[in-house]
N, C-alpha and C. Protein backbone atom coordinates (compact mmCIF):
# COMPACT_ATOMS: atom_id res chain seq x y z
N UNK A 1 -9.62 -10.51 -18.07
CA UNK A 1 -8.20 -10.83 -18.03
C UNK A 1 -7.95 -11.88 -16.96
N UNK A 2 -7.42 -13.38 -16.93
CA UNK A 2 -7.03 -13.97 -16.33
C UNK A 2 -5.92 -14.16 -15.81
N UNK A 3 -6.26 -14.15 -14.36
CA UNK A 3 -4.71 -13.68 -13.19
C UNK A 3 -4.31 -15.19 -12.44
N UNK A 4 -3.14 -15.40 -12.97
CA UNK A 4 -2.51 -16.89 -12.66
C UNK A 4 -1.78 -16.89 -11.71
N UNK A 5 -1.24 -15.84 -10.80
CA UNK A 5 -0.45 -15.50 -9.86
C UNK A 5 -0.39 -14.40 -8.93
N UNK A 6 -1.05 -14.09 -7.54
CA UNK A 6 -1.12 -13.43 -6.93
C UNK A 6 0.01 -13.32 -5.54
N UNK A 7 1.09 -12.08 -5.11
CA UNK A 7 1.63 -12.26 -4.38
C UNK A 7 1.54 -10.92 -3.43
N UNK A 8 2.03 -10.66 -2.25
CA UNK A 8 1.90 -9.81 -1.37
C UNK A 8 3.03 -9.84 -0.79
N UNK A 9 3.45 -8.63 -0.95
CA UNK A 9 5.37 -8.51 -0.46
C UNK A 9 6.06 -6.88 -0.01
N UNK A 10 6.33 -6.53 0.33
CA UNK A 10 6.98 -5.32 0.45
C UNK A 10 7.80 -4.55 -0.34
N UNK A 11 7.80 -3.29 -1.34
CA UNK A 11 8.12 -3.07 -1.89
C UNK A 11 8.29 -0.99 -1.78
N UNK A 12 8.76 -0.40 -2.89
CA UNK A 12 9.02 0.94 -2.63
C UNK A 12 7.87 1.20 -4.05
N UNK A 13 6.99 0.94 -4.33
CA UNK A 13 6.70 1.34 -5.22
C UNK A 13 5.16 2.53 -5.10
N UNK A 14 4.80 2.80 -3.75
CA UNK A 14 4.49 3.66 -3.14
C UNK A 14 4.23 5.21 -3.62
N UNK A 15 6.07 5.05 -3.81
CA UNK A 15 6.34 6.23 -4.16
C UNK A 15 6.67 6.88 -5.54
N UNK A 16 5.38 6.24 -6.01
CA UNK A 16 5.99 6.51 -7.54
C UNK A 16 4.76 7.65 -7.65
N UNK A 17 5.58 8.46 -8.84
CA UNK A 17 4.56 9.98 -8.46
C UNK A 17 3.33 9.98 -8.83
N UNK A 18 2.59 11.17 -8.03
CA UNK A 18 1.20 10.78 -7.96
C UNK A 18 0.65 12.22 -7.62
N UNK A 19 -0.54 12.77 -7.90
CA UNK A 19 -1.20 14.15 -8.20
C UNK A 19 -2.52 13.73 -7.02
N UNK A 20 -2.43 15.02 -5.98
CA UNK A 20 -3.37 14.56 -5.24
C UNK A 20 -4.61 15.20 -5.79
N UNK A 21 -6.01 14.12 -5.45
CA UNK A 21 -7.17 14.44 -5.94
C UNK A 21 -7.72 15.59 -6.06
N UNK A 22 -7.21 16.50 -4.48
CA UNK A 22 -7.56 18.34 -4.93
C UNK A 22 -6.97 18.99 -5.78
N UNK A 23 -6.11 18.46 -6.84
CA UNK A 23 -4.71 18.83 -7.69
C UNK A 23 -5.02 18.25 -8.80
N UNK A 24 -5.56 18.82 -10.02
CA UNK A 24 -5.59 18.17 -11.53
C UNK A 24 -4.15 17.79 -11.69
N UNK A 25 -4.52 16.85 -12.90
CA UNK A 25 -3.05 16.69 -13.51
C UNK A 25 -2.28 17.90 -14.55
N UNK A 26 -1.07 17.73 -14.56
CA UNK A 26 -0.61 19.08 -14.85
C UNK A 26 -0.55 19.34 -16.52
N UNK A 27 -0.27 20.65 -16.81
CA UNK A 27 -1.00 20.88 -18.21
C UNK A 27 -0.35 19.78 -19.36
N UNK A 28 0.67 19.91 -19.15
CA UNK A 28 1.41 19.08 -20.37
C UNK A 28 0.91 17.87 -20.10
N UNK A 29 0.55 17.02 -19.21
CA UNK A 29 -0.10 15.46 -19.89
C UNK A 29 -1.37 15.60 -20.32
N UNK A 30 -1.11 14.73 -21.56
CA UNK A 30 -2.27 15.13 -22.89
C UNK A 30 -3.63 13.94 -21.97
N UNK A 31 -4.67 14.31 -22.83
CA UNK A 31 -5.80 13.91 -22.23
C UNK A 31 -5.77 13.14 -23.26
N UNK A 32 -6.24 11.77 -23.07
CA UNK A 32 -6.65 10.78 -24.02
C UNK A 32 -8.32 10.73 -24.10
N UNK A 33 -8.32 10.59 -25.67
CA UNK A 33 -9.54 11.45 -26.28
C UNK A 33 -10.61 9.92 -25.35
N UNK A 34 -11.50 10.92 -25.74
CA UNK A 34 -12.92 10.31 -24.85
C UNK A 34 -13.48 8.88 -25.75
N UNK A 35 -13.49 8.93 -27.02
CA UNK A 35 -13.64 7.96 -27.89
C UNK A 35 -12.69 6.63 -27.94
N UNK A 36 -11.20 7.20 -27.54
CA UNK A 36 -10.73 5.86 -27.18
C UNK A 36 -11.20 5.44 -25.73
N UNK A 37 -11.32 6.00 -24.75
CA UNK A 37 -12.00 5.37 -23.30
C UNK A 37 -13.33 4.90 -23.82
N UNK A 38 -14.35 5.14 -24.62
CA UNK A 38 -15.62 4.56 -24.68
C UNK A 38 -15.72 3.29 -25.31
N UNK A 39 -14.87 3.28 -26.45
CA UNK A 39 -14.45 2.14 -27.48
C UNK A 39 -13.69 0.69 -26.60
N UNK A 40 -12.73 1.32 -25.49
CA UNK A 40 -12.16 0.44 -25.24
C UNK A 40 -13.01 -0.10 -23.82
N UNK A 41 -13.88 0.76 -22.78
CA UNK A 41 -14.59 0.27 -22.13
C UNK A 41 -16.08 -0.33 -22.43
N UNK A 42 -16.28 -0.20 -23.75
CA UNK A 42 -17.73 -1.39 -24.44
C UNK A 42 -17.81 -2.58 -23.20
N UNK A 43 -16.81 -3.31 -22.81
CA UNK A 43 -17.47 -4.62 -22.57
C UNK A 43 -17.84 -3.97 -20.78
N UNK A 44 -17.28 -3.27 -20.62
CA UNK A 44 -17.90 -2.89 -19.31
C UNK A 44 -18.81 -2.60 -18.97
N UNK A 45 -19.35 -1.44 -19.87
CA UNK A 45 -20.46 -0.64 -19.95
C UNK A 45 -21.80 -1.68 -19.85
N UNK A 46 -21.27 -2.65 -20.32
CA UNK A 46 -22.88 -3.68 -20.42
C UNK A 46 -22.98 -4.16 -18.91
N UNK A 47 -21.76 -4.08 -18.30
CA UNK A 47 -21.95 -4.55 -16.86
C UNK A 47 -22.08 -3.67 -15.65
N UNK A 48 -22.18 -2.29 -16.54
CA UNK A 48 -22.20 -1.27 -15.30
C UNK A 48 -21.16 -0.96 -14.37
N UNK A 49 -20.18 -1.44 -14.98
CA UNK A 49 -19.01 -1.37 -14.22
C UNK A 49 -17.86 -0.65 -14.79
N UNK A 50 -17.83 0.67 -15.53
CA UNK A 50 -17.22 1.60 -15.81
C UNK A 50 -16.31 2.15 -14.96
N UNK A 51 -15.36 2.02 -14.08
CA UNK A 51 -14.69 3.02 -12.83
C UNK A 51 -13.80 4.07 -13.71
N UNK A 52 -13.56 3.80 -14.79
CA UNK A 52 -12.18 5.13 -14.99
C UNK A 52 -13.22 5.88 -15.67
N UNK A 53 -13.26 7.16 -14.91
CA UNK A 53 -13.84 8.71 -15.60
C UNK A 53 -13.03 9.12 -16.75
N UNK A 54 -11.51 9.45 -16.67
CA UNK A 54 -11.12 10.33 -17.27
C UNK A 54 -9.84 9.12 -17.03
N UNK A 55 -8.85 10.13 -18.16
CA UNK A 55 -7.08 9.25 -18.70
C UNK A 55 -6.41 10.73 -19.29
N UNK A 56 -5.43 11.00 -18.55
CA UNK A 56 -4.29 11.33 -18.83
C UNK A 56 -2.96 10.74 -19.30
N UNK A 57 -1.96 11.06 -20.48
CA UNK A 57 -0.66 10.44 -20.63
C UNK A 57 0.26 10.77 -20.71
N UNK A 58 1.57 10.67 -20.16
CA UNK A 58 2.60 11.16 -20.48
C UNK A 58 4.03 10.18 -20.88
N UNK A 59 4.49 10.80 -22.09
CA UNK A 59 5.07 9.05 -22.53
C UNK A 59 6.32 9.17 -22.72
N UNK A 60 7.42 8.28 -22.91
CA UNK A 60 9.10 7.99 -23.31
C UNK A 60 9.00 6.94 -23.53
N UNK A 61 9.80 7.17 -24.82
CA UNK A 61 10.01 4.83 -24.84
C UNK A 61 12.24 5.15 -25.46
N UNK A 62 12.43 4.37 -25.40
CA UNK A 62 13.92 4.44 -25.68
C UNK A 62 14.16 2.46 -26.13
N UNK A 63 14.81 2.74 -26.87
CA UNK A 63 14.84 0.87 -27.67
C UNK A 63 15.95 0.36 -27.22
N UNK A 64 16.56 -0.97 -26.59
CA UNK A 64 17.52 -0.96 -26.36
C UNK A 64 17.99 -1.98 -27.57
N UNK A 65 19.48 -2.05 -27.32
CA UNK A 65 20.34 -2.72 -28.43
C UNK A 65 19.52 -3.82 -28.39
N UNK A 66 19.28 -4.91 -27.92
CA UNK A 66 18.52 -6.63 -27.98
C UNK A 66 17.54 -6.13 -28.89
N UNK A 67 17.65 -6.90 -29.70
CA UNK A 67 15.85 -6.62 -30.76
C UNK A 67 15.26 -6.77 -29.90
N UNK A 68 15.20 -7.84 -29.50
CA UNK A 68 14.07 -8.58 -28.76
C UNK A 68 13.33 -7.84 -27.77
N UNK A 69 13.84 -6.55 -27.78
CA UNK A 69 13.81 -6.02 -26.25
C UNK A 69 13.32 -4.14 -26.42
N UNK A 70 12.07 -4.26 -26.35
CA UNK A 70 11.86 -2.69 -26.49
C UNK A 70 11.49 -1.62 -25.15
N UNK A 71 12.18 -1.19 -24.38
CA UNK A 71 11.44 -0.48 -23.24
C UNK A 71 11.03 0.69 -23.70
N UNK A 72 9.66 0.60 -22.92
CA UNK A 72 8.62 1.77 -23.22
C UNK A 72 7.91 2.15 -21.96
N UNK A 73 8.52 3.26 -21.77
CA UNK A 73 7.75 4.05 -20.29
C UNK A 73 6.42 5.13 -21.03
N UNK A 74 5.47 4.24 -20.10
CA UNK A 74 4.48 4.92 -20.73
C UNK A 74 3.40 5.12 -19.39
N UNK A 75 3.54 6.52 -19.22
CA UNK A 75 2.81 6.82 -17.33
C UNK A 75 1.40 7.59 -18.35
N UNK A 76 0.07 6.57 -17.50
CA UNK A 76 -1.17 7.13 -17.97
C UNK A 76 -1.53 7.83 -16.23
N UNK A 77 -2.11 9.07 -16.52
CA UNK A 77 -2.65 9.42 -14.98
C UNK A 77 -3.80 9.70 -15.51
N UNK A 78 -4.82 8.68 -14.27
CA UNK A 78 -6.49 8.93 -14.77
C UNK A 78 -6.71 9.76 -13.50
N UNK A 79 -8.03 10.47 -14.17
CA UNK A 79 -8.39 11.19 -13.41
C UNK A 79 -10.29 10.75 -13.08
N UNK A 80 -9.90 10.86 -11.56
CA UNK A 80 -11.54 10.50 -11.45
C UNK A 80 -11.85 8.99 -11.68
N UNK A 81 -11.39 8.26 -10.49
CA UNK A 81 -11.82 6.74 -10.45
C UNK A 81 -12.92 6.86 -9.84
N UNK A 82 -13.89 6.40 -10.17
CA UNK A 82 -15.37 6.33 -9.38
C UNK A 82 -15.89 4.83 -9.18
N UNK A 83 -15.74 4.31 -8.37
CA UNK A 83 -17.04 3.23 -8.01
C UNK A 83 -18.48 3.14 -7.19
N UNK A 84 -19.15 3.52 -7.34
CA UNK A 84 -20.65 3.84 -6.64
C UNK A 84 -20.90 2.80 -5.89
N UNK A 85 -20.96 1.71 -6.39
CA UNK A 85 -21.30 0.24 -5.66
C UNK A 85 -20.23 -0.91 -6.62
N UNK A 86 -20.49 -1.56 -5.55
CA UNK A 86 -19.94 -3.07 -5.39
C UNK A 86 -20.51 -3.60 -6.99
N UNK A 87 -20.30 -3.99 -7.78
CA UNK A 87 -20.21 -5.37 -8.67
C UNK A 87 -20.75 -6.50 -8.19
N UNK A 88 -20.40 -7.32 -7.16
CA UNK A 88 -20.25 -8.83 -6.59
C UNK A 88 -21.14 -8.59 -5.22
N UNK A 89 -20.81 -7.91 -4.05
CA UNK A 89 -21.63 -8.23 -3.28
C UNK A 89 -21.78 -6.65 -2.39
N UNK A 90 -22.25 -6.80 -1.65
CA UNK A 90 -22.46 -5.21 -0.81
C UNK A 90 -21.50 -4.39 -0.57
N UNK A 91 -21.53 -3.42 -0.37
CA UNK A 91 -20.45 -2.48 -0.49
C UNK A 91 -19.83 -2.43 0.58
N UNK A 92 -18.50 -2.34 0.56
CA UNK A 92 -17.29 -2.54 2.13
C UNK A 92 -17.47 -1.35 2.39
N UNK A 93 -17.71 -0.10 1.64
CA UNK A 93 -17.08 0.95 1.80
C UNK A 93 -15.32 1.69 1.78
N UNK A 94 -14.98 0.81 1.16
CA UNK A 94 -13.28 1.26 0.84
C UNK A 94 -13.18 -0.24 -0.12
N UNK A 95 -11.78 0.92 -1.22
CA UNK A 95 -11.38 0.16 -2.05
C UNK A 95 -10.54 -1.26 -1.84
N UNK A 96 -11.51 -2.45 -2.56
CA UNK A 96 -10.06 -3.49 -1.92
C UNK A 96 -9.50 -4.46 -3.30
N UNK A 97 -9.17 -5.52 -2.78
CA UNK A 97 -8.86 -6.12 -4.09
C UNK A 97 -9.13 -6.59 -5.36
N UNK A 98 -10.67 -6.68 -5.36
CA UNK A 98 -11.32 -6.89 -6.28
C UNK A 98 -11.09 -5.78 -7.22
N UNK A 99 -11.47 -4.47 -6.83
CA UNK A 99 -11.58 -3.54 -7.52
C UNK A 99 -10.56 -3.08 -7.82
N UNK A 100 -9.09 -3.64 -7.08
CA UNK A 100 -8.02 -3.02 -7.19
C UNK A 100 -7.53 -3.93 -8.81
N UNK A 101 -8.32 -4.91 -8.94
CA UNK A 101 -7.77 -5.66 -10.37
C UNK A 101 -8.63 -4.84 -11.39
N UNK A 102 -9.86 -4.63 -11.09
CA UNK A 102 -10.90 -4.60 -12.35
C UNK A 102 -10.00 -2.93 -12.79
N UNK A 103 -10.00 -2.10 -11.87
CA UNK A 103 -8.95 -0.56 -12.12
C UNK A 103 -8.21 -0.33 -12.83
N UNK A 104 -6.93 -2.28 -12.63
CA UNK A 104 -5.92 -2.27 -13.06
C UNK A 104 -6.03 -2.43 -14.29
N UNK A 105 -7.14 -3.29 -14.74
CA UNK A 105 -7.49 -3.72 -16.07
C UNK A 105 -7.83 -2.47 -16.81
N UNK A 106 -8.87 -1.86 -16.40
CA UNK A 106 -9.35 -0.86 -16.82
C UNK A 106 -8.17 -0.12 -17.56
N UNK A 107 -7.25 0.44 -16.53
CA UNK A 107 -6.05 1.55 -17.13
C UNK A 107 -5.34 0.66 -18.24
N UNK A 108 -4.80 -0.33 -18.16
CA UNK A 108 -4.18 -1.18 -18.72
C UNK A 108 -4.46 -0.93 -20.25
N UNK A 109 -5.61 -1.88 -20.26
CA UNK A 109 -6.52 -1.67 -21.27
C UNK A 109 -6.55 -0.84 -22.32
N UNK A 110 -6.99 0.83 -21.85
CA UNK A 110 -6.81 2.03 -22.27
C UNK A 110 -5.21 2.38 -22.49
N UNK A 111 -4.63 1.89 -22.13
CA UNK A 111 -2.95 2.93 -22.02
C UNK A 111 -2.53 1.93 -23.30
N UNK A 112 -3.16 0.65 -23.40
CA UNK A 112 -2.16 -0.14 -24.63
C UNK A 112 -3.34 0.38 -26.15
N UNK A 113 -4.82 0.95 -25.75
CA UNK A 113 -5.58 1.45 -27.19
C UNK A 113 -4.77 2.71 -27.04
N UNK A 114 -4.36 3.57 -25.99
CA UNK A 114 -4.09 5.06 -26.67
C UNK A 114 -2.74 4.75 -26.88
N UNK A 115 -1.72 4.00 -26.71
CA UNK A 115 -0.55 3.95 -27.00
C UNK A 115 -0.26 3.04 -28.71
N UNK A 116 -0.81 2.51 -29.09
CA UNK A 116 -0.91 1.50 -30.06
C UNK A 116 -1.89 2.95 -31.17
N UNK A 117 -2.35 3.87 -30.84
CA UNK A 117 -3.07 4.68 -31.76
C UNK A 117 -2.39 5.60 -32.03
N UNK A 118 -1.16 6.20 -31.11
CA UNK A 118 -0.49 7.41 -31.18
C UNK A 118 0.85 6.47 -31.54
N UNK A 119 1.20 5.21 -31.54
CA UNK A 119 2.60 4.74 -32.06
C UNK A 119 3.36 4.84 -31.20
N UNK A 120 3.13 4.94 -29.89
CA UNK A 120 4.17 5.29 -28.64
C UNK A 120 4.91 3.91 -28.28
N UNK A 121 3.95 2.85 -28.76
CA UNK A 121 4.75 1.38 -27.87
C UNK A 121 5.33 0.53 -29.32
N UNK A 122 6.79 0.46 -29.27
CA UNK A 122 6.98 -0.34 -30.31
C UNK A 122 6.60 -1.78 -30.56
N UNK A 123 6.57 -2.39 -29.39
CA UNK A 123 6.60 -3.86 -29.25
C UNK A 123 5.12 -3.81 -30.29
N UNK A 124 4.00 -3.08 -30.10
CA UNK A 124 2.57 -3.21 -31.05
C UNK A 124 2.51 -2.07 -32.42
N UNK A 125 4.11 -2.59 -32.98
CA UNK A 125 4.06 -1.85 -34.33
C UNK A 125 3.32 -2.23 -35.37
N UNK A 126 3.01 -3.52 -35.35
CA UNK A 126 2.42 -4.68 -36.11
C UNK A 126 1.21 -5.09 -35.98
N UNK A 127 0.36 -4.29 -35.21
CA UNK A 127 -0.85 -4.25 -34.47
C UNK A 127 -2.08 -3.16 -34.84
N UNK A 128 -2.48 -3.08 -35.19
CA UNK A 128 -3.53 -2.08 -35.89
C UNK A 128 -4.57 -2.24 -34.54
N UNK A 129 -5.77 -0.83 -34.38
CA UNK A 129 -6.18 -0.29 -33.07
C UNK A 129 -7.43 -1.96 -33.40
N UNK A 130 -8.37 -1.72 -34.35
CA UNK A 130 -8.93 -2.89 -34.56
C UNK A 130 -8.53 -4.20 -34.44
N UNK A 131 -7.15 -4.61 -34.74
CA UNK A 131 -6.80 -5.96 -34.37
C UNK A 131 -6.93 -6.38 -32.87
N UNK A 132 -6.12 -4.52 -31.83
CA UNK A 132 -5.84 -5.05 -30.41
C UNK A 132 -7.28 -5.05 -30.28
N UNK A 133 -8.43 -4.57 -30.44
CA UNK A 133 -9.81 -4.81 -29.62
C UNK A 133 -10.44 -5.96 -30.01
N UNK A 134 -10.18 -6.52 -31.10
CA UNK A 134 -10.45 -8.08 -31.10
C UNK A 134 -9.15 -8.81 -30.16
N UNK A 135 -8.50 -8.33 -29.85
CA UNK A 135 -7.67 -9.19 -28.17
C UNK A 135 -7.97 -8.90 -27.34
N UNK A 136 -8.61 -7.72 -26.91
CA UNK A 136 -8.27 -7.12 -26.05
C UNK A 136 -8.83 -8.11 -24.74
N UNK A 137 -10.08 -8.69 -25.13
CA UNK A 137 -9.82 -9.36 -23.58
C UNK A 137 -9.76 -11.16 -23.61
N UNK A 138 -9.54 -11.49 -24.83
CA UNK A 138 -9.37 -12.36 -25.44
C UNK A 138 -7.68 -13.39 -24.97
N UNK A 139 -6.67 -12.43 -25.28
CA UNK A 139 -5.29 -12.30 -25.55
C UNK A 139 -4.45 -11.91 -24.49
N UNK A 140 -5.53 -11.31 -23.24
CA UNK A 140 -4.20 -10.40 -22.53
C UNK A 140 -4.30 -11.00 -21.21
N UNK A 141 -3.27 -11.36 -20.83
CA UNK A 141 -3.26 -12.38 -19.69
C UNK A 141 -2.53 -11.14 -18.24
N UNK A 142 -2.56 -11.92 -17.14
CA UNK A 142 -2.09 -11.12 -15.84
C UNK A 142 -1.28 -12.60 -15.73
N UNK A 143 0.14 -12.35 -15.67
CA UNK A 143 0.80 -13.16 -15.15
C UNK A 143 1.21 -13.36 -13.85
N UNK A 144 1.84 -12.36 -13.11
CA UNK A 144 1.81 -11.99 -12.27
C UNK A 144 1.42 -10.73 -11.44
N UNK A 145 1.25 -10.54 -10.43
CA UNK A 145 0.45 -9.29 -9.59
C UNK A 145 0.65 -9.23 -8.33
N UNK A 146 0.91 -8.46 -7.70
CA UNK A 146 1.50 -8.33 -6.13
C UNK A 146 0.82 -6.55 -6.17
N UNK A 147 -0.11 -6.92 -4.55
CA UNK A 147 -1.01 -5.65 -4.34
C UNK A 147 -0.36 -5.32 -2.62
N UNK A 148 -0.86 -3.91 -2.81
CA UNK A 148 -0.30 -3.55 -1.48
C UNK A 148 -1.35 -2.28 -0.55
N UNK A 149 -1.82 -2.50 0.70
CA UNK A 149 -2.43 -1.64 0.43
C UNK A 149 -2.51 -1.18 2.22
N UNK A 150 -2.15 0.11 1.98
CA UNK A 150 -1.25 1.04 2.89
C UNK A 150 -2.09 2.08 3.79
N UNK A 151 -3.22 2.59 3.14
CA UNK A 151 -4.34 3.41 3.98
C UNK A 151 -5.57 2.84 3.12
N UNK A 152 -6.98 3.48 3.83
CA UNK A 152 -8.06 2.92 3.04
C UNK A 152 -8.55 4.03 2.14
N UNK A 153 -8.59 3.36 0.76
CA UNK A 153 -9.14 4.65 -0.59
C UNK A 153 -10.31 4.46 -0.21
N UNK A 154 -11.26 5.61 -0.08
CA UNK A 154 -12.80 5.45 -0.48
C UNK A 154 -13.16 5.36 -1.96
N UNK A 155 -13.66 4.50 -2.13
CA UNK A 155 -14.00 4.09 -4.07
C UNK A 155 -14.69 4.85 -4.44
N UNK A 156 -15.10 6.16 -3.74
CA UNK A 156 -16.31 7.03 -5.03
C UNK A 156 -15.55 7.76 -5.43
N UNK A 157 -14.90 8.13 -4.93
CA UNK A 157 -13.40 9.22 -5.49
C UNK A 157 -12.19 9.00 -5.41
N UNK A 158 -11.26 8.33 -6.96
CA UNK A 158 -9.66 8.62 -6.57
C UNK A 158 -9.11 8.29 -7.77
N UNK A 159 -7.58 8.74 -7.48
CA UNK A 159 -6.92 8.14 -8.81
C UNK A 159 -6.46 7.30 -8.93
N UNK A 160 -5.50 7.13 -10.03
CA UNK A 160 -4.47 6.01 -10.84
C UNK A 160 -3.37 6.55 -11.12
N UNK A 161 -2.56 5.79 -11.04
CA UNK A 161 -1.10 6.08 -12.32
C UNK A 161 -0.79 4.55 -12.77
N UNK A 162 -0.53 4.01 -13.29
CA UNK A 162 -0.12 3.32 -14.40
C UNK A 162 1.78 3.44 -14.86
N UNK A 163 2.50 2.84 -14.58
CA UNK A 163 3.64 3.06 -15.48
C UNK A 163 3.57 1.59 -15.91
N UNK A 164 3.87 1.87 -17.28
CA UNK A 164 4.54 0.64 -18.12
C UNK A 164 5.85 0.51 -17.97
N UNK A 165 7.15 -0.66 -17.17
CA UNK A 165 8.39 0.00 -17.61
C UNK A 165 8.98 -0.67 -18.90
N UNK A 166 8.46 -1.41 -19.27
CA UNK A 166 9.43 -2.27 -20.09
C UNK A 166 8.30 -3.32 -20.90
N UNK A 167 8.98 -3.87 -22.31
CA UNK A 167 7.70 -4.32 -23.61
C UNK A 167 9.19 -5.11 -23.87
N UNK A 168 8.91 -6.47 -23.79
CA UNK A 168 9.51 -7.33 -24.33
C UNK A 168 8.88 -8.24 -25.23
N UNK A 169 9.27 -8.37 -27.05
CA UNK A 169 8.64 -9.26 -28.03
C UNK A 169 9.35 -10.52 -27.79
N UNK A 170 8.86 -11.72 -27.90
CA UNK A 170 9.75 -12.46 -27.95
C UNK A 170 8.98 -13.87 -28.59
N UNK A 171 9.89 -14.09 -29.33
CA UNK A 171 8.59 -16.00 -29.84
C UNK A 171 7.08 -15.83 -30.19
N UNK A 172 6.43 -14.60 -30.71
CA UNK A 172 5.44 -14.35 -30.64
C UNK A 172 4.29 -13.61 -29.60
N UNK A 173 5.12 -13.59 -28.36
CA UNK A 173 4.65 -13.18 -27.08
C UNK A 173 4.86 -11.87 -27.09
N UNK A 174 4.62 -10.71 -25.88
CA UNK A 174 4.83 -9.79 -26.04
C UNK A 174 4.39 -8.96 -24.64
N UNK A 175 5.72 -9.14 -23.76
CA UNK A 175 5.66 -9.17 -22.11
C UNK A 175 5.45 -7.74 -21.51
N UNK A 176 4.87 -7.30 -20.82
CA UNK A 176 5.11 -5.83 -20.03
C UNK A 176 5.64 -5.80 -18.74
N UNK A 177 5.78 -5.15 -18.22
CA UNK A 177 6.54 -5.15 -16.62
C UNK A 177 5.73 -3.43 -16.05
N UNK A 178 4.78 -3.63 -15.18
CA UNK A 178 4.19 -2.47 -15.19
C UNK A 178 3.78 -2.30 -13.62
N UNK A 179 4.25 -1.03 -13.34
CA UNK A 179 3.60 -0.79 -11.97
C UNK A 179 1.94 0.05 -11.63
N UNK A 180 1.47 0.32 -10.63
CA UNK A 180 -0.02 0.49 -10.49
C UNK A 180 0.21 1.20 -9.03
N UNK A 181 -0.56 2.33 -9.39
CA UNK A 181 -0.26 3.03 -7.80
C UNK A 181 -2.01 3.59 -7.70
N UNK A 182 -2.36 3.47 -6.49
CA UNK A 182 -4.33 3.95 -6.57
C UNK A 182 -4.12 4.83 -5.00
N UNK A 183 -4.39 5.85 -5.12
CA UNK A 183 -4.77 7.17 -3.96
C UNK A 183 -5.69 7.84 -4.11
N UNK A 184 -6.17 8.36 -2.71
CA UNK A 184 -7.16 9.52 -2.47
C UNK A 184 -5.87 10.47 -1.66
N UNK A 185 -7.07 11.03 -0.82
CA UNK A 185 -6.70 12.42 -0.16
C UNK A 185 -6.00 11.37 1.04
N UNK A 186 -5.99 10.36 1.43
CA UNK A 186 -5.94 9.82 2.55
C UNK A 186 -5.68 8.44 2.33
N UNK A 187 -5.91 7.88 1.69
CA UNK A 187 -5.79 6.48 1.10
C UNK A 187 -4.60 6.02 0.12
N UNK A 188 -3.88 5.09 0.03
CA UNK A 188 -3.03 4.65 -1.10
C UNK A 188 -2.95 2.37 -1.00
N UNK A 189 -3.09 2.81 -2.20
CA UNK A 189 -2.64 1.14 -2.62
C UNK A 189 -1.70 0.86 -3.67
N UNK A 190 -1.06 -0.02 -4.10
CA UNK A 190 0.09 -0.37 -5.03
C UNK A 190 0.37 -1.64 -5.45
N UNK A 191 0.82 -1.42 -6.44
CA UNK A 191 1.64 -3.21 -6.89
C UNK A 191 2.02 -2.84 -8.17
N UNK A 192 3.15 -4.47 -8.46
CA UNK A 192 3.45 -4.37 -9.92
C UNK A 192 2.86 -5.65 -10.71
N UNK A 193 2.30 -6.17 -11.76
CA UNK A 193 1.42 -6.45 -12.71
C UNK A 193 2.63 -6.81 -13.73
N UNK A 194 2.53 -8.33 -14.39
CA UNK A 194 3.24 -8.48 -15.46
C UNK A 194 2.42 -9.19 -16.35
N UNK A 195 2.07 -8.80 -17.62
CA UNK A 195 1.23 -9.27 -18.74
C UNK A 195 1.71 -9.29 -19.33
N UNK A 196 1.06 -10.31 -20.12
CA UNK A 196 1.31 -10.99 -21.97
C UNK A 196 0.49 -11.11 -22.57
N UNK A 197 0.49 -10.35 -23.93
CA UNK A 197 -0.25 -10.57 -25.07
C UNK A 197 0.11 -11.35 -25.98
N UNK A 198 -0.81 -12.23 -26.14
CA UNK A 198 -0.54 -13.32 -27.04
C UNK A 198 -0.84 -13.08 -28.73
């Protein structure tokens, strides 16, 4: 996924809810089946660079009057981010920005195959699960991204949340507005992420 805009700013998005690592996620968010995480992490797997264990979801979408305009809240909570080692170069020992994108991608990724399979996101009514994985890394751009990062996560153990707030179609395009929150027992990082699928 190519990121055309990186910013660093102050924000409340911190506090968007979050299940601490000694604390599963709670019964009612459904587990997204294991076959969509394997299907949709293929191109990783060849690089050894798998971090999301597990995906939880819990979803609302509500349409507003604008055609043009579909909001869809769609909160994935993964469980079990693991990074063992570094990708690129030796290990820092705490999570930083690099990994804080490849994460972001990762959930991303997964929340638009399990949402596009269960019919949760309207904006990809028109989208069949096979069409998005021939986009998937083809098509999906990072427009903007602003990271924040508040204590240090250790990368062998932690989570995610993911909210999507908002899916705008427009001229062929097809915009998200999505926030990203990453914690341990002791650690937290954040930002919000705006992509387009082309």
């Amino acid at each position: 996924m190519s990121t055309q805009k990186v910013l660093v700013q102050k924000d409340n998005r911190e506090n968007m809810n979050t299940y601490s690592p000694s604390s599963p996620p709670r019964t009612q968010d459904v587990k997204i089946d294991d076959s969509i995480l394997e299907r949709t992490l293929i191109p990783y797997k060849r690089k050894g660079t798998i971090y999301l264990k597990d995906a939880y979801a819990k979803h609302a979408h509500v349409n507003n009057s604008d055609s043009d305009i579909q909001n869809t809240v769609l909160h994935s909570i993964k469980e079990l981010f693991s990074i063992p080692e570094s990708c690129y170069a030796d290990a820092s020992g705490h999570f930083n920005a690099v990994e804080f994108n490849i994460c972001y991608n990762q959930l991303i990724y997964v929340s638009f195959a399990y949402g596009i399979d269960e019919g949760l996101i309207p904006a990809f009514d028109d989208l069949s699960l096979d069409e998005y994985y021939r986009k998937q890394f083809s098509d999906v751009y990072i427009t903007h991204l602003e990271s924040h990062y508040k204590r240090v996560i250790n990368p062998r153990n932690f989570y995610g949340v993911l909210k999507i707030n908002k899916a705008k179609k427009r001229q062929g395009l097809i915009m998200f507005d999505t926030d990203i929150k990453f914690w341990d027992d002791d650690g937290l990082a954040y930002g919000s992420v705006n992509i387009v699928v082309v």
